[in-house]
N, C-alpha and C. Protein backbone atom coordinates (compact mmCIF):
# COMPACT_ATOMS: atom_id res chain seq x y z
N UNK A 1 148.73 100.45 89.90
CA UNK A 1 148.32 101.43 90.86
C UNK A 1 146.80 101.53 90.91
N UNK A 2 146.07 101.75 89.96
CA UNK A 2 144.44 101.49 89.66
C UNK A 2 144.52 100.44 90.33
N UNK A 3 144.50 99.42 89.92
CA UNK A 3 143.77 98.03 91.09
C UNK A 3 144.32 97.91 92.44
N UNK A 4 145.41 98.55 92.82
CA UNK A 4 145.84 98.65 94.17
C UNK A 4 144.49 99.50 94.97
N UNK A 5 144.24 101.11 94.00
CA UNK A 5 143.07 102.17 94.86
C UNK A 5 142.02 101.20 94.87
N UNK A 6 141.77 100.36 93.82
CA UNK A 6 140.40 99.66 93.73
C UNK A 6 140.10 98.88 94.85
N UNK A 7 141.04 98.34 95.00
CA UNK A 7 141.31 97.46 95.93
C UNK A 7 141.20 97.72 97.73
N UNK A 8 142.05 98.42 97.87
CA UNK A 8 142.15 99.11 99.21
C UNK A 8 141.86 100.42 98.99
N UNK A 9 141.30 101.30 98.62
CA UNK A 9 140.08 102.34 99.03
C UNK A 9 138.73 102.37 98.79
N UNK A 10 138.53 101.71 97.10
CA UNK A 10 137.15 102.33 96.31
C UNK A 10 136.68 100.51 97.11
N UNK A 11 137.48 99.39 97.36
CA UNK A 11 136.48 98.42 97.84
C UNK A 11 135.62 98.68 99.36
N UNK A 12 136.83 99.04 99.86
CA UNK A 12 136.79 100.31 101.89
C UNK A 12 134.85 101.04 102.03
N UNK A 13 135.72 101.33 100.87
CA UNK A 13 134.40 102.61 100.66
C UNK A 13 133.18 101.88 100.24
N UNK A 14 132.78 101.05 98.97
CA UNK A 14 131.85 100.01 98.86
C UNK A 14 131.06 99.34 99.91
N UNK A 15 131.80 98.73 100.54
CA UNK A 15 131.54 98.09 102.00
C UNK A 15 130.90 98.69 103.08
N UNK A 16 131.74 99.91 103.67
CA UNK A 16 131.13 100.62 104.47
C UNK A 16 129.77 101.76 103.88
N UNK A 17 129.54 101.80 102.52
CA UNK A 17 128.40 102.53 102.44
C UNK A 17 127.24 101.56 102.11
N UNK A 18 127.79 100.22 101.60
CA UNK A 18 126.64 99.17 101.73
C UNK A 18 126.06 98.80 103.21
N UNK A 19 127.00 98.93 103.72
CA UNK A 19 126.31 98.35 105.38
C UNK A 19 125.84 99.66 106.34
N UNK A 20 126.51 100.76 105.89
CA UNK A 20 125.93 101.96 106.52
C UNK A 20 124.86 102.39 106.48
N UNK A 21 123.61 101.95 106.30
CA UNK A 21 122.12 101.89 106.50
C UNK A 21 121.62 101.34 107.30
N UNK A 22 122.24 99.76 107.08
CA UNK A 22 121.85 98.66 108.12
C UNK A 22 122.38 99.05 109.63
N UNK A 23 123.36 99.62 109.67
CA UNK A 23 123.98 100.08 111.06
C UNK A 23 123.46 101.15 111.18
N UNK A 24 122.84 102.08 110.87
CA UNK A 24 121.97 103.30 111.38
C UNK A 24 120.75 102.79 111.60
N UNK A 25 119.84 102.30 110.97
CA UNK A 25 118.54 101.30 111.15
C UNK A 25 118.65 100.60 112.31
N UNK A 26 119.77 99.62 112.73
CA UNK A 26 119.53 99.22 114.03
C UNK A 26 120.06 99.66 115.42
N UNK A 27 120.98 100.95 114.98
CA UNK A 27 120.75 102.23 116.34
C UNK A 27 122.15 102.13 116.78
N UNK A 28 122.94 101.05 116.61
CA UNK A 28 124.22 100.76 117.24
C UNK A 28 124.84 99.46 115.83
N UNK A 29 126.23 99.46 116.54
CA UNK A 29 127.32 99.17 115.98
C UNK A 29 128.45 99.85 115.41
N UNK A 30 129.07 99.23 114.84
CA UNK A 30 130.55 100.15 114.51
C UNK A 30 131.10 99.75 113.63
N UNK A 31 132.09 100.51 112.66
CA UNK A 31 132.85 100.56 111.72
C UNK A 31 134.57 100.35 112.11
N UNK A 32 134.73 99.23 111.61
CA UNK A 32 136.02 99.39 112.23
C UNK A 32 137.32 99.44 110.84
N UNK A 33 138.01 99.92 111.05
CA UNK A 33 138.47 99.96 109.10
C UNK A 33 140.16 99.52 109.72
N UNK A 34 140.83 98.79 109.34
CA UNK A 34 141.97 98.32 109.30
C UNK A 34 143.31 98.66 108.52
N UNK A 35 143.65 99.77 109.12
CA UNK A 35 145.25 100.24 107.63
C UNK A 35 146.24 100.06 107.83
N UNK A 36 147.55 101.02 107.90
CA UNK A 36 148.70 100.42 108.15
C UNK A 36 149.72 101.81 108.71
N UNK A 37 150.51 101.59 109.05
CA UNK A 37 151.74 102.42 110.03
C UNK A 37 152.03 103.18 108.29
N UNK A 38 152.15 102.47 107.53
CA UNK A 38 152.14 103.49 105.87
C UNK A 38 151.30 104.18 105.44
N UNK A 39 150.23 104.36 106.80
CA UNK A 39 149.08 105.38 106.41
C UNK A 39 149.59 106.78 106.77
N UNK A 40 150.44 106.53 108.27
CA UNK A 40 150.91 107.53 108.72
C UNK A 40 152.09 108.63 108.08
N UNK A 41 153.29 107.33 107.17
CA UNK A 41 154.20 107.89 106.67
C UNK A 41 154.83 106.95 105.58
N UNK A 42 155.34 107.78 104.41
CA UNK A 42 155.97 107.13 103.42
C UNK A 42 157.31 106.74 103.68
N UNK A 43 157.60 105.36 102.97
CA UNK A 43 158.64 104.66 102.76
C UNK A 43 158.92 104.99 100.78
N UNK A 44 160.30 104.38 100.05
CA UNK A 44 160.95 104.34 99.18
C UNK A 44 159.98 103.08 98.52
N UNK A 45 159.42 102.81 97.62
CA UNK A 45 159.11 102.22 96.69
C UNK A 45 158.21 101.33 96.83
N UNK A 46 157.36 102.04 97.81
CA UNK A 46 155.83 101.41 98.06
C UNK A 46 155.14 102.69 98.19
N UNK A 47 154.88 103.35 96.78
CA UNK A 47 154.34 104.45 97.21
C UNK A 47 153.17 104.55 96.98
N UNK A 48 152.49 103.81 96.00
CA UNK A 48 151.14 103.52 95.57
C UNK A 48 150.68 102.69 96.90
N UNK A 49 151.05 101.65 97.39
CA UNK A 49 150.30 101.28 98.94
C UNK A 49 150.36 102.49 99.99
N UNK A 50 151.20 103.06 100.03
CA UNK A 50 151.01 104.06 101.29
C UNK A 50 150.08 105.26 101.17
N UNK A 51 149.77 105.54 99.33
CA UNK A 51 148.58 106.55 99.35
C UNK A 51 147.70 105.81 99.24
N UNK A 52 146.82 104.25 98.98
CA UNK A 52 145.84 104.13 99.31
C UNK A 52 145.83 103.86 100.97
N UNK A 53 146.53 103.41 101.68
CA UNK A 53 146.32 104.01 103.24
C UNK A 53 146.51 105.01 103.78
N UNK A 54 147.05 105.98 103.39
CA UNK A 54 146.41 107.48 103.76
C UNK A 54 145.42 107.75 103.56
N UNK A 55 144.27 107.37 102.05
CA UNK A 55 143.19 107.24 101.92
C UNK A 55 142.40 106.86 102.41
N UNK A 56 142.91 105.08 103.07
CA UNK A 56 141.99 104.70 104.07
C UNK A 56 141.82 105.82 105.49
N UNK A 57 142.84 106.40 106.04
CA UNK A 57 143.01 106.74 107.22
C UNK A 57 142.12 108.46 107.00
N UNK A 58 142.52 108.73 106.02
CA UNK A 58 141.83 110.31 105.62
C UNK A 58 139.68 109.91 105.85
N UNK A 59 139.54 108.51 104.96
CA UNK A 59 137.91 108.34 104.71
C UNK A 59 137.65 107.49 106.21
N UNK A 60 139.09 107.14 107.28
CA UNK A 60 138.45 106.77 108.30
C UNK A 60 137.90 107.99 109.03
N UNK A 61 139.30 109.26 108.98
CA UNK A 61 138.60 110.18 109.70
C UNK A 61 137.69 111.01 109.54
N UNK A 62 137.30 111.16 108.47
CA UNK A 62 135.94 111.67 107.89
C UNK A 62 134.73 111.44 108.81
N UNK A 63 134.86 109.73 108.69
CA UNK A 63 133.52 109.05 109.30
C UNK A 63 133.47 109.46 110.21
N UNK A 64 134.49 109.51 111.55
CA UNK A 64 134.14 109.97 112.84
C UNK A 64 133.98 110.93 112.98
């Protein structure tokens, strides 16, 4: 479960705050973050993937 969050949130998050300078500095561009229909709702025995895509989908909507 740790290397799953590592993986698909804390890497999410890495990424977009490394490049989030460079995209304010040059005035335009966009963030586009990629999750899954298991962001929206849980299934039986994928439950550690569906809370790091709620995670993704929670730190997408943050950003906007």
């Amino acid at each position: 479960m740790e290397k799953l969050l590592k993986v698909n949130v804390l890497g999410m998050v890495t990424v977009v705050h490394s490049f989030l300078p460079l995209i304010k500095k040059s005035g335009s561009g966009r963030i586009v973050n990629t999750a899954s229909i298991l962001g929206v709702l849980s299934v039986p025995y994928v439950a550690p993937y569906c809370m790091t895509k709620f995670a993704v989908e929670a730190f997408s909507d943050a950003l906007r």
